[in-house]
Structure formats: structure tokens, C-alpha cells
PDB file of N, CA and C in Angstrom:
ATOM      1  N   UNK A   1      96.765 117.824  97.669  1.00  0.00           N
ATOM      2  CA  UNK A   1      95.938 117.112  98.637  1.00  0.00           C
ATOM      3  C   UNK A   1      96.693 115.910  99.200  1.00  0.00           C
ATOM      4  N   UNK A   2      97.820 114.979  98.421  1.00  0.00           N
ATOM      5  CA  UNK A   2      98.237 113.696  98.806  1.00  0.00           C
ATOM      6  C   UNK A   2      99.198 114.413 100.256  1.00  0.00           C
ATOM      7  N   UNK A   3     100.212 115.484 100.396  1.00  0.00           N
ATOM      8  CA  UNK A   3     100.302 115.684 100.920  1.00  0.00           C
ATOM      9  C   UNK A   3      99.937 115.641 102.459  1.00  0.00           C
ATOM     10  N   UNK A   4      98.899 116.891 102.433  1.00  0.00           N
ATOM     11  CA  UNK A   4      98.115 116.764 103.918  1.00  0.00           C
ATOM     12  C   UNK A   4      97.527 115.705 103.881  1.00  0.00           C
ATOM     13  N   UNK A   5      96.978 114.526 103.411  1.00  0.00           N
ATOM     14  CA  UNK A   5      96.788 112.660 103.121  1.00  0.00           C
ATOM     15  C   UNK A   5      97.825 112.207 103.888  1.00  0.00           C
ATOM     16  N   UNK A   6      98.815 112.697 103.116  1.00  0.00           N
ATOM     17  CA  UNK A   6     100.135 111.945 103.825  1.00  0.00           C
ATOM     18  C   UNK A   6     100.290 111.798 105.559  1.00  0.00           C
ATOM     19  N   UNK A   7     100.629 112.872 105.394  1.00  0.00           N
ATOM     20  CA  UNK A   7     100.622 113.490 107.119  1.00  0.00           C
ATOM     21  C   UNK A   7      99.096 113.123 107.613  1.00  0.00           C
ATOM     22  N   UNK A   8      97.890 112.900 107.485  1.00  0.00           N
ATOM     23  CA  UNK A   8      97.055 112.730 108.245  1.00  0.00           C
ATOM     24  C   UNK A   8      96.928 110.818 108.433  1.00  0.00           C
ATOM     25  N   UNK A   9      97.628 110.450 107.023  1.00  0.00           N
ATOM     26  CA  UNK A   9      97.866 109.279 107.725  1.00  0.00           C
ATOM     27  C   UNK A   9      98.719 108.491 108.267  1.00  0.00           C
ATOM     28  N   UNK A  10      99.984 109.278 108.506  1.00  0.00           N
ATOM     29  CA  UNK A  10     100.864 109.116 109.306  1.00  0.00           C
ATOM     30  C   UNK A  10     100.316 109.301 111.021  1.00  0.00           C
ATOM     31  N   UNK A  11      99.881 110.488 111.067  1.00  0.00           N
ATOM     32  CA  UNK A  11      99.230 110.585 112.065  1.00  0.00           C
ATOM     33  C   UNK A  11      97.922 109.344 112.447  1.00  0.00           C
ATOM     34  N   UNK A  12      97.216 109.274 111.668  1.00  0.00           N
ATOM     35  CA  UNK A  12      96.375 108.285 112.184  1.00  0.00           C
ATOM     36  C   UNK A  12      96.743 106.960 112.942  1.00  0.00           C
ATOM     37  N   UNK A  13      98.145 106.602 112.263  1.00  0.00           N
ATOM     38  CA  UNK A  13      98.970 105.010 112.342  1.00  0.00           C
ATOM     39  C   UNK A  13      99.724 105.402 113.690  1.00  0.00           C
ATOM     40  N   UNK A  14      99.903 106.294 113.754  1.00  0.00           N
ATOM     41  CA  UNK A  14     100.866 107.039 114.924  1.00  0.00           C
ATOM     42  C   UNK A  14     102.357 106.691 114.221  1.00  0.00           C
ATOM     43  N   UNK A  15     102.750 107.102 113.113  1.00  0.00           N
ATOM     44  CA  UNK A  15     104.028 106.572 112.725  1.00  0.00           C
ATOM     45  C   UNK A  15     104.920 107.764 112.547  1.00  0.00           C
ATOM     46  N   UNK A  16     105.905 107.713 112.032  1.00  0.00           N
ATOM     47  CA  UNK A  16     107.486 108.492 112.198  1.00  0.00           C
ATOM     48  C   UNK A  16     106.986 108.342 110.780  1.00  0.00           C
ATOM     49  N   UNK A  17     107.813 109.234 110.156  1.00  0.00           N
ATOM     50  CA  UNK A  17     107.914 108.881 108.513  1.00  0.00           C
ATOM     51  C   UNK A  17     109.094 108.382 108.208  1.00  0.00           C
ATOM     52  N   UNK A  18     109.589 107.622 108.917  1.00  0.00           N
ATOM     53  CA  UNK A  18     111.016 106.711 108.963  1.00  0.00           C
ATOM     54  C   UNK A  18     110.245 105.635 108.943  1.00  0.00           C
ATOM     55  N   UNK A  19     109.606 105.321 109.471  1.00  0.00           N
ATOM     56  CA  UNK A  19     108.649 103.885 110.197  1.00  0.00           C
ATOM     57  C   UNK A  19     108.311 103.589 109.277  1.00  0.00           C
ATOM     58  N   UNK A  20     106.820 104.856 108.332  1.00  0.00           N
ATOM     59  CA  UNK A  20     106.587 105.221 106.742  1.00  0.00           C
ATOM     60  C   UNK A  20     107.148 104.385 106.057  1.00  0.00           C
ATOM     61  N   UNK A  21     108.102 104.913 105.870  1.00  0.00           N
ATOM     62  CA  UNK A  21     109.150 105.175 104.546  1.00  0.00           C
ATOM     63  C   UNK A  21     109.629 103.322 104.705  1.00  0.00           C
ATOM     64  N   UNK A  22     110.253 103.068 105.924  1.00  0.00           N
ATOM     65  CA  UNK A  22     110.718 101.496 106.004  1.00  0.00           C
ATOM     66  C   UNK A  22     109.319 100.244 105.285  1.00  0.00           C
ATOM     67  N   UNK A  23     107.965 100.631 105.960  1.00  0.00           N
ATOM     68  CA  UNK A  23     107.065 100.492 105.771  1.00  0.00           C
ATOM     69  C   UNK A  23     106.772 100.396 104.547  1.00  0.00           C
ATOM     70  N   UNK A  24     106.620 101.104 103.235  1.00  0.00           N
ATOM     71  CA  UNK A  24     106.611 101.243 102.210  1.00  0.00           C
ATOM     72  C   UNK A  24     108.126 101.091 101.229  1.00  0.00           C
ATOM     73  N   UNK A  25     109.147 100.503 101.497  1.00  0.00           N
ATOM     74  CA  UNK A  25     110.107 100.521 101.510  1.00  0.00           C
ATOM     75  C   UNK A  25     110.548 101.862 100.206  1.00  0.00           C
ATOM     76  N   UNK A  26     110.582 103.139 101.138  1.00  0.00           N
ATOM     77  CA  UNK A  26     111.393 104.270 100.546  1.00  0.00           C
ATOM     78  C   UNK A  26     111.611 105.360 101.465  1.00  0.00           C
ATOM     79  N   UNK A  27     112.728 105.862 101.036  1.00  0.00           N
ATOM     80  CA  UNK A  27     113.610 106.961 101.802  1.00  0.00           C
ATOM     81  C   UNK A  27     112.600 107.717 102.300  1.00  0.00           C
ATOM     82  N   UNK A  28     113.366 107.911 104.126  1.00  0.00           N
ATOM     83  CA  UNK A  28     112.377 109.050 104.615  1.00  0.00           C
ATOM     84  C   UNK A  28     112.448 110.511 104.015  1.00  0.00           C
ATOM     85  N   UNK A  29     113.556 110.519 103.107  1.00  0.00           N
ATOM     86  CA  UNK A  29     113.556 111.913 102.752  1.00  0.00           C
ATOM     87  C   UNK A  29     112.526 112.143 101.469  1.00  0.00           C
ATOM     88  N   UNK A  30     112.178 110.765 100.875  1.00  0.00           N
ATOM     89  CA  UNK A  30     110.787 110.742  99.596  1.00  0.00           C
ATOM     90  C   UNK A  30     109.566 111.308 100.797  1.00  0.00           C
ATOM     91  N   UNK A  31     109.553 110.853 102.044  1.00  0.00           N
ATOM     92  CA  UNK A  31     108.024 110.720 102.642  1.00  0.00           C
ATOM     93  C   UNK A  31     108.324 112.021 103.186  1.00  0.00           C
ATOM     94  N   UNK A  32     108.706 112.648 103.414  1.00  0.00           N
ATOM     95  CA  UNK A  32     109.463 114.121 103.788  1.00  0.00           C
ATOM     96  C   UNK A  32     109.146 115.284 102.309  1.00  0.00           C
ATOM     97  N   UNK A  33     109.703 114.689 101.395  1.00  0.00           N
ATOM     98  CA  UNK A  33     109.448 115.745  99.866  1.00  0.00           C
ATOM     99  C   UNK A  33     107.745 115.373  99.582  1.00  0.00           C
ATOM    100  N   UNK A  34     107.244 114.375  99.595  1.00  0.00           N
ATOM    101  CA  UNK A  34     105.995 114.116  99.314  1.00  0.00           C
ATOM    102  C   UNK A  34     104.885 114.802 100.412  1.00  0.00           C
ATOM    103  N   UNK A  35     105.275 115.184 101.236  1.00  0.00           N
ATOM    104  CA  UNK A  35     104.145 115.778 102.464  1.00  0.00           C
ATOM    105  C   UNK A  35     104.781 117.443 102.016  1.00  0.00           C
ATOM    106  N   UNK A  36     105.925 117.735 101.817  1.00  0.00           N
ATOM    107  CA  UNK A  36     106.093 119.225 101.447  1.00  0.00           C
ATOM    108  C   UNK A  36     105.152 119.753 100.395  1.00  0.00           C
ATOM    109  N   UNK A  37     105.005 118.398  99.520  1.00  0.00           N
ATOM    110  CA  UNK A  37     104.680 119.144  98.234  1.00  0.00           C
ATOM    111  C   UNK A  37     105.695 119.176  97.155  1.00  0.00           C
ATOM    112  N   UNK A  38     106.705 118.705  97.716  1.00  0.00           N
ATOM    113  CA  UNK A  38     108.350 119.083  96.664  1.00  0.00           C
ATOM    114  C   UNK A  38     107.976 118.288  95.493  1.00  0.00           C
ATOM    115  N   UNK A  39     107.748 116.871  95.983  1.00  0.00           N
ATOM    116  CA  UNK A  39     107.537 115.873  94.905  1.00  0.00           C
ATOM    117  C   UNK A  39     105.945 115.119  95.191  1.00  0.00           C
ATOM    118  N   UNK A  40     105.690 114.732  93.657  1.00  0.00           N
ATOM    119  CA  UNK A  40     104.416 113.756  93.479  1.00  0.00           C
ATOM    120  C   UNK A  40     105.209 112.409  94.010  1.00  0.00           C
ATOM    121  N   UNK A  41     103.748 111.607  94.234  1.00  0.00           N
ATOM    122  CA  UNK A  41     104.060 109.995  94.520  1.00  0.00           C
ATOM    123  C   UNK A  41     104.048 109.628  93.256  1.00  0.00           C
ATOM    124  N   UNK A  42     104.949 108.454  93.413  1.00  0.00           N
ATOM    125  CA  UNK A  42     105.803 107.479  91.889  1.00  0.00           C
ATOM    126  C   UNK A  42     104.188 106.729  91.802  1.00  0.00           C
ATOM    127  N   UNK A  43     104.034 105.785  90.741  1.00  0.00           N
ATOM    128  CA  UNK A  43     103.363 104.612  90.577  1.00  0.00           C
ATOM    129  C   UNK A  43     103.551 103.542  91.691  1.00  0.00           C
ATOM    130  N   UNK A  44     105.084 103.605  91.747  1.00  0.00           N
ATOM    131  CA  UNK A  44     105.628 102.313  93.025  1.00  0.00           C
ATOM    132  C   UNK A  44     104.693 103.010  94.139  1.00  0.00           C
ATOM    133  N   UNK A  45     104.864 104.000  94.328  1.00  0.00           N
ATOM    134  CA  UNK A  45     104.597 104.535  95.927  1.00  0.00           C
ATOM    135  C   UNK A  45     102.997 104.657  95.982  1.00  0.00           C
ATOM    136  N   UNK A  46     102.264 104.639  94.940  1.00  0.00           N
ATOM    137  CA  UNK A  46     101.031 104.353  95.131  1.00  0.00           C
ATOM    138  C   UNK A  46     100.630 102.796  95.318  1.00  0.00           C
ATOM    139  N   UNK A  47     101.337 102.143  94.526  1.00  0.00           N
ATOM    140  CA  UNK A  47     101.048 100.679  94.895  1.00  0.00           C
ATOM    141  C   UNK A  47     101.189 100.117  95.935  1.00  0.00           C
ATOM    142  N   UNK A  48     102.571 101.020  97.019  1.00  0.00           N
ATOM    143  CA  UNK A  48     102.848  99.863  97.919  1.00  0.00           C
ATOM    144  C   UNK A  48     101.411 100.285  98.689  1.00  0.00           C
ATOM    145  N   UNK A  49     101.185 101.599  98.906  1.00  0.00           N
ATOM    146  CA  UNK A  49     100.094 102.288  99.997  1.00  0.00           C
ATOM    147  C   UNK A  49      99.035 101.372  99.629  1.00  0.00           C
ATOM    148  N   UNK A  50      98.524 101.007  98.462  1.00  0.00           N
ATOM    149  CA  UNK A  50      97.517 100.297  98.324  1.00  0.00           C
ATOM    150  C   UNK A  50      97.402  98.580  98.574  1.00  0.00           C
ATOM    151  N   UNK A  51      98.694  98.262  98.205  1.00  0.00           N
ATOM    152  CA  UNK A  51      98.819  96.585  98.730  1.00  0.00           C
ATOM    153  C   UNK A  51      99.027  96.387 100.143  1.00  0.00           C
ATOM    154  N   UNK A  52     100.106  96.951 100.931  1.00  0.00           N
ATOM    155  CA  UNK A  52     100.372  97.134 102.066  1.00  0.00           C
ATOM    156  C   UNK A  52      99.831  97.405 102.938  1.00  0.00           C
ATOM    157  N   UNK A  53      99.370  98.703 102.828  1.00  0.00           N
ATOM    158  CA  UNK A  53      98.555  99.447 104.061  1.00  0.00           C
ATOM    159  C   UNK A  53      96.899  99.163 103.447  1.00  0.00           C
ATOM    160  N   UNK A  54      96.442  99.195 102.730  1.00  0.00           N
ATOM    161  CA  UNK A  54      94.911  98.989 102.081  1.00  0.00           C
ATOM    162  C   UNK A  54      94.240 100.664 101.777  1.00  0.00           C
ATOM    163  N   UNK A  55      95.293 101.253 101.618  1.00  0.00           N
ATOM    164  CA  UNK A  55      95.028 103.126 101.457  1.00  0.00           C
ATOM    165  C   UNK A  55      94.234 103.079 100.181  1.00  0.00           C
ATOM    166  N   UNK A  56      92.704 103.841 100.808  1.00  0.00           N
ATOM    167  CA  UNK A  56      91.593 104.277  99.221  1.00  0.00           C
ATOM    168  C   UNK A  56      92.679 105.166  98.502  1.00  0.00           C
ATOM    169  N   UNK A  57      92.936 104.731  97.036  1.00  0.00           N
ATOM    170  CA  UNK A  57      93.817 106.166  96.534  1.00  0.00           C
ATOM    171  C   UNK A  57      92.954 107.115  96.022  1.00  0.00           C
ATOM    172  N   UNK A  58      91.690 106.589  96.194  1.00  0.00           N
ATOM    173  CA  UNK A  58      90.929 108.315  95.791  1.00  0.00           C
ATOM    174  C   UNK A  58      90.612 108.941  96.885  1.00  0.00           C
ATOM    175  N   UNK A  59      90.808 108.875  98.344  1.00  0.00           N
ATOM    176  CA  UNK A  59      90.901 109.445  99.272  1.00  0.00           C
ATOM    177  C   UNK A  59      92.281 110.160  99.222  1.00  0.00           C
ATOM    178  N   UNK A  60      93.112 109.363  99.127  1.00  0.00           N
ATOM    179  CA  UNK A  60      94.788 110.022  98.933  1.00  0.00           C
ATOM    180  C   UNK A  60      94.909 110.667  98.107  1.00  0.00           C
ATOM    181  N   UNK A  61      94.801 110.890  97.149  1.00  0.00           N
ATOM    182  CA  UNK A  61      94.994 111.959  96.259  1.00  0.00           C
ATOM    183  C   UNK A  61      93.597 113.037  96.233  1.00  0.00           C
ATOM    184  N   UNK A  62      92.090 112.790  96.423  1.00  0.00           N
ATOM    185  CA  UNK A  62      91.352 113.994  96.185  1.00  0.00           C
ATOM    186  C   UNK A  62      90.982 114.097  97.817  1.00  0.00           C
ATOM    187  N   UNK A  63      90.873 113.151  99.020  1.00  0.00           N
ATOM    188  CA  UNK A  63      90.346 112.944 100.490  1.00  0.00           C
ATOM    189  C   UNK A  63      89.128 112.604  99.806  1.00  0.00           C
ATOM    190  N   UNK A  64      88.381 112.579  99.092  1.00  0.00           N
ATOM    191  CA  UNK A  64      87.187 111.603  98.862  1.00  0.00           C
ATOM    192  C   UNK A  64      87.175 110.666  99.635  1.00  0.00           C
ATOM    193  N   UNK A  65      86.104 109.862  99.916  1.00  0.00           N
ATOM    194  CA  UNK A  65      85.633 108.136 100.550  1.00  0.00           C
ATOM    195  C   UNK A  65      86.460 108.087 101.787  1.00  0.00           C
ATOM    196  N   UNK A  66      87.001 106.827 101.983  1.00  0.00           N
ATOM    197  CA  UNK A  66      87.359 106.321 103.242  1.00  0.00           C
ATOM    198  C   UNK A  66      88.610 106.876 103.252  1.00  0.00           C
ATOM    199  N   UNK A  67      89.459 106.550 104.161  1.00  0.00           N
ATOM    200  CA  UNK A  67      91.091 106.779 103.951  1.00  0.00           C
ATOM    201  C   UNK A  67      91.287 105.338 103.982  1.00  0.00           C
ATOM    202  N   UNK A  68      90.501 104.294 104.511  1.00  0.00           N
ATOM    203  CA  UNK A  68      90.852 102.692 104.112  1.00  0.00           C
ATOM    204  C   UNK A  68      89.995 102.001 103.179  1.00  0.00           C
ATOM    205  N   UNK A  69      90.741 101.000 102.485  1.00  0.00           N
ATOM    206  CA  UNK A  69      89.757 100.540 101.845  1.00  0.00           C
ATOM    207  C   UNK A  69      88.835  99.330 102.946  1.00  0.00           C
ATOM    208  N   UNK A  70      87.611  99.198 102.982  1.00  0.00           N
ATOM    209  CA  UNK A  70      86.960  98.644 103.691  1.00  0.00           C
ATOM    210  C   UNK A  70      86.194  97.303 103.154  1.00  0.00           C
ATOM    211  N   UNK A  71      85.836  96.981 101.892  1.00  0.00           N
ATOM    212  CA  UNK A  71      85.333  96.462 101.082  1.00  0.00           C
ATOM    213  C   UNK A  71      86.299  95.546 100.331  1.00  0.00           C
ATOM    214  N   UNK A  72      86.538  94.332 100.926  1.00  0.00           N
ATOM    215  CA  UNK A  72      87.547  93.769 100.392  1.00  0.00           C
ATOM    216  C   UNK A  72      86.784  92.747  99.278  1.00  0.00           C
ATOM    217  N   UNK A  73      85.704  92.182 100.083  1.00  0.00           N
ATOM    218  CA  UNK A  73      84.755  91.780  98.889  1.00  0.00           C
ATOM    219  C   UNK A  73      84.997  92.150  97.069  1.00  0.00           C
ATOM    220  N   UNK A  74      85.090  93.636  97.577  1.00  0.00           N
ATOM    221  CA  UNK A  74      85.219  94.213  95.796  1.00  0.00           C
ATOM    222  C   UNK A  74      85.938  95.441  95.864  1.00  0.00           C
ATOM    223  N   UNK A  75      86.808  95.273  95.920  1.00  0.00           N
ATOM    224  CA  UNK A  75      87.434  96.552  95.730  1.00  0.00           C
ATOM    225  C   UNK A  75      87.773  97.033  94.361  1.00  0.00           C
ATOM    226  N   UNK A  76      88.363  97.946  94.105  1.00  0.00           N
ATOM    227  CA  UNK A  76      88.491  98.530  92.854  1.00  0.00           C
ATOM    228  C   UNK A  76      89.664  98.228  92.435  1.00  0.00           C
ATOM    229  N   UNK A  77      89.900  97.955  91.436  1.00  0.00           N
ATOM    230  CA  UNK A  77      91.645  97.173  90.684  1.00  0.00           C
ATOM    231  C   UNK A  77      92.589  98.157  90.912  1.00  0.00           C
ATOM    232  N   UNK A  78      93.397  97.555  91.254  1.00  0.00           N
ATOM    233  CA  UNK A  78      94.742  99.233  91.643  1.00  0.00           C
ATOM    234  C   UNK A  78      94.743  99.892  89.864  1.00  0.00           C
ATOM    235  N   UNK A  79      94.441  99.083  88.895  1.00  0.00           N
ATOM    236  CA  UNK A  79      94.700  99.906  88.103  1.00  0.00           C
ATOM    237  C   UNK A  79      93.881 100.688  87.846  1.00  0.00           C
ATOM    238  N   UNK A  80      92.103 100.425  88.096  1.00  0.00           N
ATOM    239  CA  UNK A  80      91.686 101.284  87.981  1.00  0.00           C
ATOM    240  C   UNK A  80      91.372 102.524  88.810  1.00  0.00           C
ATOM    241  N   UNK A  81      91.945 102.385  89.687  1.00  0.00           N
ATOM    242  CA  UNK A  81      92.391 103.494  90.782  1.00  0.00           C
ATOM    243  C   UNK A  81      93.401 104.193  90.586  1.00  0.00           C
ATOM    244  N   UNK A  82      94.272 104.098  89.903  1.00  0.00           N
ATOM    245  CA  UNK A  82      95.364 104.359  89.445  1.00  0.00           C
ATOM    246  C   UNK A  82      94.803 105.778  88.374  1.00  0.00           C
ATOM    247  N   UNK A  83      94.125 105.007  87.430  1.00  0.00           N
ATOM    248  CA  UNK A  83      93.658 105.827  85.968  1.00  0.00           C
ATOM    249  C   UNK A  83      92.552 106.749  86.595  1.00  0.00           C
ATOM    250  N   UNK A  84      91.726 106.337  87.658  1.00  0.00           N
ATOM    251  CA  UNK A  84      91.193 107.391  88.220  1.00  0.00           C
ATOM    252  C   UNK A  84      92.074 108.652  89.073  1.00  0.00           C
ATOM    253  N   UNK A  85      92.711 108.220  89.646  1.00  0.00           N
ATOM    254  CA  UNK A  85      93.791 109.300  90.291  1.00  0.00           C
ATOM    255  C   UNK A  85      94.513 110.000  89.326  1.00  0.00           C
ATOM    256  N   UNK A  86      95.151 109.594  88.167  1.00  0.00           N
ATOM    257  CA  UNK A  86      95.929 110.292  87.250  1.00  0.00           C
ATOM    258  C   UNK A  86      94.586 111.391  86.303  1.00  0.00           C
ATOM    259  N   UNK A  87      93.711 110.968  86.600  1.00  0.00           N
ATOM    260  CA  UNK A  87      92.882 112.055  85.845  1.00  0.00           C
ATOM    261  C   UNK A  87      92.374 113.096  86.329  1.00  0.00           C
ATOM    262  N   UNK A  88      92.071 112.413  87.920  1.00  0.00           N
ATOM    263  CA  UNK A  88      91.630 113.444  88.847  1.00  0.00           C
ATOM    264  C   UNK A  88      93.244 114.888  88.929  1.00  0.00           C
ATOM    265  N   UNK A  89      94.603 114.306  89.033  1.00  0.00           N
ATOM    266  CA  UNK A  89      95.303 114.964  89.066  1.00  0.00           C
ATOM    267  C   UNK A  89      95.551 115.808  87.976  1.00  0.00           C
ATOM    268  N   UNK A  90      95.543 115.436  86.814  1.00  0.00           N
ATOM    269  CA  UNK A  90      95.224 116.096  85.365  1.00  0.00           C
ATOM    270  C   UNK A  90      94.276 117.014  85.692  1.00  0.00           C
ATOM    271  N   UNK A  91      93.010 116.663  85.727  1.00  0.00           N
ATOM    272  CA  UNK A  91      92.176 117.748  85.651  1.00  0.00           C
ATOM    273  C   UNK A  91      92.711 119.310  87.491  1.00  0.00           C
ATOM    274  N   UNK A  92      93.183 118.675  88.307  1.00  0.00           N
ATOM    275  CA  UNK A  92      93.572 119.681  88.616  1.00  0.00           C
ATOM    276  C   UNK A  92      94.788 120.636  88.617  1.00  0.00           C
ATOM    277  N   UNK A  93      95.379 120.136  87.482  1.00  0.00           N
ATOM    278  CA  UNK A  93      96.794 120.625  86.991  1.00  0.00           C
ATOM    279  C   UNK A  93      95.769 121.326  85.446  1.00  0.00           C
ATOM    280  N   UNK A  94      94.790 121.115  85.904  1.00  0.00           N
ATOM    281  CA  UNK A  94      94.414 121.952  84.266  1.00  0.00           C
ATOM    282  C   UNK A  94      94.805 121.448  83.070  1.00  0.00           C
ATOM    283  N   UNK A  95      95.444 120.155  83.185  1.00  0.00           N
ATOM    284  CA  UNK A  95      95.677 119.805  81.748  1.00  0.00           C
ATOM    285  C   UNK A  95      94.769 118.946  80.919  1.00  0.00           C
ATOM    286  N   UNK A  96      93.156 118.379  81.832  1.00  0.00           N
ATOM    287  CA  UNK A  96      91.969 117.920  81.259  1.00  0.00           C
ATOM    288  C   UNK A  96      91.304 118.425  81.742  1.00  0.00           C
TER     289      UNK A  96
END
């Protein structure tokens, strides 16, 4: 799912995945393997999306909720967004 995430929010920003990648500071060829599918996003690469850009990561990884976070009032702790995403991904890797 982070994948087509990826690309839909590249598209939304109207960005290059060079732009991306500078943006989040990592290789366009990571933002290139990460929209294939080749590779998962690091911890780093979830954090910057979430400090930087304000990306819901439970939209990014399942498309649940917003694709932004909107609620700055209260948002949810990157870590616990974090431990929610790693479980959601577990359970669809079948390993919970």
C-alpha cells in the first residue's frame, strides 16, 4: 500500500521524486525502489514524511484517515504511529 501512497503523494504535491527524495533528504533511487515495491520505508524515512511534510502514517502505510495530518492540536506521537504501522504491516505479512 505505501507504495501506491507514495506515488499518490507525489502526485498530489506535484513533485518529481528527485524533488521527493531532496525533500526528505534520500536518494531518488530509495523513492524509485519504495513506489516499486523493491524496498520497505526505513524508520528515518517514516520520520522525515511525518516531521516534514505532516504525512498521517496510517494513511501511508494502510490509506486509512487523511493523507495529512490535520489536527495539530493532538496529534498522535510519531512513536505511536510508528508501533501502529509496524503492526498493521506484521499483521499483513502474516506474521501477527
Amino acid at each position: 500500500m505505501y507504495s501506491t501512497n507514495l506515488k499518490q503523494l507525489r502526485k498530489e504535491l506535484n513533485l518529481s521524486a528527485q524533488k521527493l527524495a531532496d525533500k526528505l533528504g534520500v536518494s531518488q533511487s530509495s523513492i524509485a525502489q519504495y513506489e516499486l515495491g523493491n524496498r520497505e520505508p526505513n524508520y528515518n524515512f517514516l520520520l522525515q514524511l511525518y516531521l516534514k511534510m505532516g504525512i498521517n502514517l496510517n494513511w501511508f502505510v494502510s490509506g486509512q484517515g487523511e493523507m495529512f495530518i490535520t489536527d495539530k492540536k493532538a496529534p498522535q506521537s510519531f512513536e505511536a504511529q510508528v508501533e501502529t504501522i509496524f503492526n498493521k504491516l506484521l499483521e499483513q505479512k502474516g506474521i501477527i
